[in-house]
PDB file of N, CA and C in Angstrom:
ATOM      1  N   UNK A   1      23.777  18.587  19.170  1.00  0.00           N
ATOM      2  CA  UNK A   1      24.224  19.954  19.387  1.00  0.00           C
ATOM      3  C   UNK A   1      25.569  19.931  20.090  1.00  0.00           C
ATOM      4  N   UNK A   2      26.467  20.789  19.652  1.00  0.00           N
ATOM      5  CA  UNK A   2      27.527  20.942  20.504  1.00  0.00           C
ATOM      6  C   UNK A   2      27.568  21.719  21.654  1.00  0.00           C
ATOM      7  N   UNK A   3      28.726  21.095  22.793  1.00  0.00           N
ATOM      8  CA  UNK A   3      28.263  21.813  23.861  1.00  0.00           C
ATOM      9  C   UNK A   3      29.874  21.814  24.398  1.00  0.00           C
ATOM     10  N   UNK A   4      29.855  23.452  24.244  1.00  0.00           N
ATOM     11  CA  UNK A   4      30.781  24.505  24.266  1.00  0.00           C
ATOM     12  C   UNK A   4      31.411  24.611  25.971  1.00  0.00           C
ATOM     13  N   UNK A   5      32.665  24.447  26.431  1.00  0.00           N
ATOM     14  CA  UNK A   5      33.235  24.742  27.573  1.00  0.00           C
ATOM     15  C   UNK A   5      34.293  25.400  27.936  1.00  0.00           C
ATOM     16  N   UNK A   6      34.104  26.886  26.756  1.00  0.00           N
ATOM     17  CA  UNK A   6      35.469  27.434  26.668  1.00  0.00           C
ATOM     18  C   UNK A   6      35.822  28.300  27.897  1.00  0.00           C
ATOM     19  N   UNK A   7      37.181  28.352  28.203  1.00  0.00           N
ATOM     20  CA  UNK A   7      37.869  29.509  29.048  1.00  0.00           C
ATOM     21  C   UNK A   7      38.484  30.345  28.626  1.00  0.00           C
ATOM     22  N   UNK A   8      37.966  31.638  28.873  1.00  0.00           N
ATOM     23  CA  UNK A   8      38.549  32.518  28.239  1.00  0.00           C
ATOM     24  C   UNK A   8      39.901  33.301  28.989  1.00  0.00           C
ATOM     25  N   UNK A   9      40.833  33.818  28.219  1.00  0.00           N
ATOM     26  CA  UNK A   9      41.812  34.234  28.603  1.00  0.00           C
ATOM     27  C   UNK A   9      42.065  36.136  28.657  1.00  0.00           C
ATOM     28  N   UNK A  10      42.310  36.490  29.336  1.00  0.00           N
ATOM     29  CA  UNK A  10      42.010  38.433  29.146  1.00  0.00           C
ATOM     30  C   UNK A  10      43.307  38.526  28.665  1.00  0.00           C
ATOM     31  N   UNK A  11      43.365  39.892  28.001  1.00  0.00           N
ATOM     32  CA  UNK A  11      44.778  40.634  28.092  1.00  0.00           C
ATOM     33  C   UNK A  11      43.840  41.901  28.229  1.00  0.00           C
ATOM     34  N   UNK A  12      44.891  42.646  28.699  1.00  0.00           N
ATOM     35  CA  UNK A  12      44.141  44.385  28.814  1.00  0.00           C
ATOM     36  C   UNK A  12      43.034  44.321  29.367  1.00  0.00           C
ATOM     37  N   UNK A  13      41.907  43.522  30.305  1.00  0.00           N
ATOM     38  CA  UNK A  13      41.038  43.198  30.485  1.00  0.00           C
ATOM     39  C   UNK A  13      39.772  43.032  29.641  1.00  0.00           C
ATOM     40  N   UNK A  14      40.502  42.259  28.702  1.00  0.00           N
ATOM     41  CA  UNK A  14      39.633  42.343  27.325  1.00  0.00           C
ATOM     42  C   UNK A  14      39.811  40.633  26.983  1.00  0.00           C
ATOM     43  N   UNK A  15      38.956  40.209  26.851  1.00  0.00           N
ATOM     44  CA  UNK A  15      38.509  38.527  26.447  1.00  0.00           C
ATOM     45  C   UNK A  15      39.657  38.278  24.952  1.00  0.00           C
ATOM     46  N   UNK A  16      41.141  37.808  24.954  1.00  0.00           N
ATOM     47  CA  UNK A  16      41.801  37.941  23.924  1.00  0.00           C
ATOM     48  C   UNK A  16      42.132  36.455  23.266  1.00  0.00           C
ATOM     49  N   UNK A  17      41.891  35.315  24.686  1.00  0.00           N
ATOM     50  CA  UNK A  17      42.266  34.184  23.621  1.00  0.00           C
ATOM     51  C   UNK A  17      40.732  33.191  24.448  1.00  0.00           C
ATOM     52  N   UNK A  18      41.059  32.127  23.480  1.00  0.00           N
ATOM     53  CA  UNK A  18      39.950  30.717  24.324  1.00  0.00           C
ATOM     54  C   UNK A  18      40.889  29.725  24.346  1.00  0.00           C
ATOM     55  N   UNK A  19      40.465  28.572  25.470  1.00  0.00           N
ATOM     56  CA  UNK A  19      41.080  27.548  25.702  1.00  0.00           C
ATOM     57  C   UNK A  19      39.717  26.871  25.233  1.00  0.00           C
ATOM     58  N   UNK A  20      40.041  25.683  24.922  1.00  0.00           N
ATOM     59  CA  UNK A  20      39.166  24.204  24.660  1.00  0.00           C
ATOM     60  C   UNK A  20      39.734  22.993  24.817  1.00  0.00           C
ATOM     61  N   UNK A  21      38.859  21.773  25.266  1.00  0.00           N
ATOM     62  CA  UNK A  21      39.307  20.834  25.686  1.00  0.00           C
ATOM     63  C   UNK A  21      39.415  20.052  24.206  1.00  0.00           C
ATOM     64  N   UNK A  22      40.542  19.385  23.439  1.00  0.00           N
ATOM     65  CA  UNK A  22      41.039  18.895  22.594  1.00  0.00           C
ATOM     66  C   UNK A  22      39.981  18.253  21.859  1.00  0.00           C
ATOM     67  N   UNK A  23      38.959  17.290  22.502  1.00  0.00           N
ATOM     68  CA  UNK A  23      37.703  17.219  22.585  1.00  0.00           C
ATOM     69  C   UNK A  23      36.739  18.104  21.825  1.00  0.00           C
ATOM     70  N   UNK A  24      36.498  18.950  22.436  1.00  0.00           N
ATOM     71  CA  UNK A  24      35.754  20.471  21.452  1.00  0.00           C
ATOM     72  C   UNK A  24      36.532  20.852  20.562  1.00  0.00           C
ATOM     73  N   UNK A  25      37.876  20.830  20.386  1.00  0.00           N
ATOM     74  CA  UNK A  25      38.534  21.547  18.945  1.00  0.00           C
ATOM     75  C   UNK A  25      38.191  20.445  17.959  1.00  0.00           C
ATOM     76  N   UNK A  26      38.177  19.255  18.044  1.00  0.00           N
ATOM     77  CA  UNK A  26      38.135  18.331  17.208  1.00  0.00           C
ATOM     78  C   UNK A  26      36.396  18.307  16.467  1.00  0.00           C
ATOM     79  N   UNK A  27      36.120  18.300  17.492  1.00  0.00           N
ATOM     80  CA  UNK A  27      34.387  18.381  16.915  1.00  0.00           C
ATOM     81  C   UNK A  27      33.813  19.689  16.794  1.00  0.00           C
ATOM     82  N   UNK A  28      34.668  21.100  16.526  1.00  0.00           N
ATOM     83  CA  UNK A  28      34.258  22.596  16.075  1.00  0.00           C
ATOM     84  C   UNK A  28      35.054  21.931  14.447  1.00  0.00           C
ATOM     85  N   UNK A  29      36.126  20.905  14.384  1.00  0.00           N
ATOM     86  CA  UNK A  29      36.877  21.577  13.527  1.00  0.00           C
ATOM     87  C   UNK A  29      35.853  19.958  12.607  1.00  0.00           C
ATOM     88  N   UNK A  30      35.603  19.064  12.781  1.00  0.00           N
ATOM     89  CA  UNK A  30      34.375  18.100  12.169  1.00  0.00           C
ATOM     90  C   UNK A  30      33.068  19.063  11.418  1.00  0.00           C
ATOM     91  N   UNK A  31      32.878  19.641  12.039  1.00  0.00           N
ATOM     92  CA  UNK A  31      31.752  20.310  11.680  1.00  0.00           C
ATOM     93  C   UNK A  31      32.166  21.538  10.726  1.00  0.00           C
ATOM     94  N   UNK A  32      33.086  22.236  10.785  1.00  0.00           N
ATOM     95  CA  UNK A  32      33.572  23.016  10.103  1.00  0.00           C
ATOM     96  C   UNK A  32      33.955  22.661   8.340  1.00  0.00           C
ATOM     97  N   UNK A  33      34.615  21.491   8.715  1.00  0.00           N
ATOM     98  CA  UNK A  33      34.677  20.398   7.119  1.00  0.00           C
ATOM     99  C   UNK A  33      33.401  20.346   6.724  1.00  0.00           C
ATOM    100  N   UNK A  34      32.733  19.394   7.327  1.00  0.00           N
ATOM    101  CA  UNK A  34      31.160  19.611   6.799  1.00  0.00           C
ATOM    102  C   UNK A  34      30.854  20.836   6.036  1.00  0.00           C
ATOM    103  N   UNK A  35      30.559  21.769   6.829  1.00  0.00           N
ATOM    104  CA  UNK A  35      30.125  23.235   6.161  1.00  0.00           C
ATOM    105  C   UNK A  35      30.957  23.711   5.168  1.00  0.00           C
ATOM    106  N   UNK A  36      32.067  23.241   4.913  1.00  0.00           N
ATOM    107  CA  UNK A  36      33.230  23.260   4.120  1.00  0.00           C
ATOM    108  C   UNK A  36      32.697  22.732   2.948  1.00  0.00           C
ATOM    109  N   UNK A  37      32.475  20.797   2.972  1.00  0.00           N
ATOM    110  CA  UNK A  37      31.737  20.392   1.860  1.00  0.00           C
ATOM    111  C   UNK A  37      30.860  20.739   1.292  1.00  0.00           C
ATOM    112  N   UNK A  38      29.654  21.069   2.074  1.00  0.00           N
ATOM    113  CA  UNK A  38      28.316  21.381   1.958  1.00  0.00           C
ATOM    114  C   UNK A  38      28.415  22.748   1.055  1.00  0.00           C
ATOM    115  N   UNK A  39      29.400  23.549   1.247  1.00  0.00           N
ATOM    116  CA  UNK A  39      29.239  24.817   0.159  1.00  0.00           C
ATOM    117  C   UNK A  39      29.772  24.314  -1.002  1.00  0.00           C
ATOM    118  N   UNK A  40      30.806  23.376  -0.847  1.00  0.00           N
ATOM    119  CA  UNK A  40      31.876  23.107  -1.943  1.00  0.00           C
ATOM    120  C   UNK A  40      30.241  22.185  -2.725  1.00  0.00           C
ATOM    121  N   UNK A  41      29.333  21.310  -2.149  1.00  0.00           N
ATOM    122  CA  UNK A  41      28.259  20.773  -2.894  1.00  0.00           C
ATOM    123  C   UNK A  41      27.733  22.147  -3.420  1.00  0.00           C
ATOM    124  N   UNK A  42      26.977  22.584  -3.178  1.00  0.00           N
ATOM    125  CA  UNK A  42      26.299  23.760  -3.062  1.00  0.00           C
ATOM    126  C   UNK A  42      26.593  24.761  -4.530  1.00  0.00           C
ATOM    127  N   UNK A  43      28.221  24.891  -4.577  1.00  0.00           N
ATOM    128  CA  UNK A  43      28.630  25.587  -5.950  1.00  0.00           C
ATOM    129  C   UNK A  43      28.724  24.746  -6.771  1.00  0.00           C
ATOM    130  N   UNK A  44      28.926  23.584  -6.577  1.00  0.00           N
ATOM    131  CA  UNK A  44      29.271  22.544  -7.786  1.00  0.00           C
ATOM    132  C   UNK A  44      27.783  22.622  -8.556  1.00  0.00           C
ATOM    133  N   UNK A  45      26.504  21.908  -7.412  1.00  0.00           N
ATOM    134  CA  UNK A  45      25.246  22.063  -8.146  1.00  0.00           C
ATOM    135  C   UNK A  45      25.013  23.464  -8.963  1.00  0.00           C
ATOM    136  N   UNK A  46      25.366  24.488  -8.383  1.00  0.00           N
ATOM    137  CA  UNK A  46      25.004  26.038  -8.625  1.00  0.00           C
ATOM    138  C   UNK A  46      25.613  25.878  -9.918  1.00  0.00           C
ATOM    139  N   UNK A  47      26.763  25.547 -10.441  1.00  0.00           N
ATOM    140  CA  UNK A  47      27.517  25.767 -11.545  1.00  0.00           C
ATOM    141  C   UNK A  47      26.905  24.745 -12.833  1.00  0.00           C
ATOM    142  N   UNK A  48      26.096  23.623 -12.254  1.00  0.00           N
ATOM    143  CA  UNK A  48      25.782  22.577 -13.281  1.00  0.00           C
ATOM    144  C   UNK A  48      24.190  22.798 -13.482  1.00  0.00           C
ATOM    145  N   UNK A  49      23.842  24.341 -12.917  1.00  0.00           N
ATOM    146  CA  UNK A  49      22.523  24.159 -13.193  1.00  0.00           C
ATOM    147  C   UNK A  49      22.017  24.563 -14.382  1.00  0.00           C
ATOM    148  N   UNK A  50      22.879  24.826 -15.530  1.00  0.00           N
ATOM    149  CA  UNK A  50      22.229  25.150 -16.894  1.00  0.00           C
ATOM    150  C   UNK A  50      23.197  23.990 -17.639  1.00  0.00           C
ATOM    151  N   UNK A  51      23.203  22.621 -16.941  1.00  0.00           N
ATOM    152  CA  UNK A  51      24.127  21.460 -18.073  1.00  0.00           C
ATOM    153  C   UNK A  51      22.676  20.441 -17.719  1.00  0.00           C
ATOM    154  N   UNK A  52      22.510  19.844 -19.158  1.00  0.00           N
ATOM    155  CA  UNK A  52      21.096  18.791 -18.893  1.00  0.00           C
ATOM    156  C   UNK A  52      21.318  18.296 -18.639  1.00  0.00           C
ATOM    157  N   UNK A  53      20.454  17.496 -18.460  1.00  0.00           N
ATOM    158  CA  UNK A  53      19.977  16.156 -17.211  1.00  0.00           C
ATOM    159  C   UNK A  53      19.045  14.984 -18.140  1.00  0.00           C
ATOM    160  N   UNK A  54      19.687  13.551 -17.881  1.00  0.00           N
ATOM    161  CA  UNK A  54      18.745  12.816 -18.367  1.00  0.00           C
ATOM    162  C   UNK A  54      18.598  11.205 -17.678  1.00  0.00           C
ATOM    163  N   UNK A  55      17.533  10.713 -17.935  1.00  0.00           N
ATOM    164  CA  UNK A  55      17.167   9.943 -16.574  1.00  0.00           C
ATOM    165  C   UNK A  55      17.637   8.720 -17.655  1.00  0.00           C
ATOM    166  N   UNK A  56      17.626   8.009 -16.815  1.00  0.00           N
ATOM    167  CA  UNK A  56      17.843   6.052 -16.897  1.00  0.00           C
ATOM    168  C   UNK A  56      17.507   5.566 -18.109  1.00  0.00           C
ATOM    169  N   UNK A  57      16.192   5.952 -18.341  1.00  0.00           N
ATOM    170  CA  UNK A  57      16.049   5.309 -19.965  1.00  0.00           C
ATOM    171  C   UNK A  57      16.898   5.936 -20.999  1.00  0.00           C
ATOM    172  N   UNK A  58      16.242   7.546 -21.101  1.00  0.00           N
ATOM    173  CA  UNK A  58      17.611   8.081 -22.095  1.00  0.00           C
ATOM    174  C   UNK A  58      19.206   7.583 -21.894  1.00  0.00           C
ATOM    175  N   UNK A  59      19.779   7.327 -21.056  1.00  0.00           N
ATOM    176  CA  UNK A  59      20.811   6.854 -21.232  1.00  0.00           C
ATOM    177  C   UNK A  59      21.060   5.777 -21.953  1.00  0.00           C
ATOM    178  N   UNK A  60      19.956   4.882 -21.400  1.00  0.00           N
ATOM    179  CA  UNK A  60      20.137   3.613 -21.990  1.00  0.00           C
ATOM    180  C   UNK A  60      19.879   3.731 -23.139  1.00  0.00           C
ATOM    181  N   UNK A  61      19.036   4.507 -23.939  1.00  0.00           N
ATOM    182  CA  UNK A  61      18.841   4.412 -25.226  1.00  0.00           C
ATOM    183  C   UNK A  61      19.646   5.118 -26.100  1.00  0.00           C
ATOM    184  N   UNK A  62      20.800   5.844 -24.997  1.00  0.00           N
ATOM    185  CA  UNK A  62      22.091   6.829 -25.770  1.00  0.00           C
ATOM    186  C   UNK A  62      22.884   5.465 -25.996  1.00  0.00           C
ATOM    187  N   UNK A  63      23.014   4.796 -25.188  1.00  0.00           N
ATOM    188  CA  UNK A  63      24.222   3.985 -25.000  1.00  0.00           C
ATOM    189  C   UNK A  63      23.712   2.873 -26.331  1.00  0.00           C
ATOM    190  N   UNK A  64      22.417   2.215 -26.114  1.00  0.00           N
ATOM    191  CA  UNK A  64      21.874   1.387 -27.514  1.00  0.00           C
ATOM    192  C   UNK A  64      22.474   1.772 -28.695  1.00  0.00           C
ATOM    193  N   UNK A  65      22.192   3.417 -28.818  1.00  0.00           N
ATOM    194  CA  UNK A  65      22.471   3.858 -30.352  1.00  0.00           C
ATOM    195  C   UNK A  65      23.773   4.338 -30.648  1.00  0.00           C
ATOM    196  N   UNK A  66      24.536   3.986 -29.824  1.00  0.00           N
ATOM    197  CA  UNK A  66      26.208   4.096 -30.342  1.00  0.00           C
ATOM    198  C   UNK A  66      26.921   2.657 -30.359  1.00  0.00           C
ATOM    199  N   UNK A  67      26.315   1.708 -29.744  1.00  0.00           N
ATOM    200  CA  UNK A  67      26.928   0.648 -30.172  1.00  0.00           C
ATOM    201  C   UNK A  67      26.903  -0.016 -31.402  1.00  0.00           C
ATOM    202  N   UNK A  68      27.615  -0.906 -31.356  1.00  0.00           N
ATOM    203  CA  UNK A  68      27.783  -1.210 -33.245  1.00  0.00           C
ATOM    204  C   UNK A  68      26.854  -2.343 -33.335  1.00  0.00           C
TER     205      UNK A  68
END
């Protein structure tokens, strides 16, 4: 779990910026890629889910019957 040590900065007495220790930006912005990939997986599967699928033997027996 990450563990958050931000300082916040006011303007107008209103919470307007955060500070973080270089430390925490690096590992908000690690995890952020992740969730980044993980959708980018996510649509790829979503998009290939009406292209077939065939296991180990069929291949092998695609690949048998095109060779010469």
């Amino acid at each position: 779990m990450l563990n958050l040590h931000p300082n916040f900065i006011a303007k107008n007495g209103k919470n307007e910026f955060v500070v973080l220790t270089y430390d925490e930006f690096t590992q908000i912005q690690s995890l952020l890629e992740d969730l980044e990939d993980l959708q980018d997986l996510r649509q790829a599967k979503q998009e290939q889910e009406e292209e077939p699928t065939y296991s180990l033997e069929e291949v092998k027996a695609m690949l048998d019957d095109s060779s010469p």
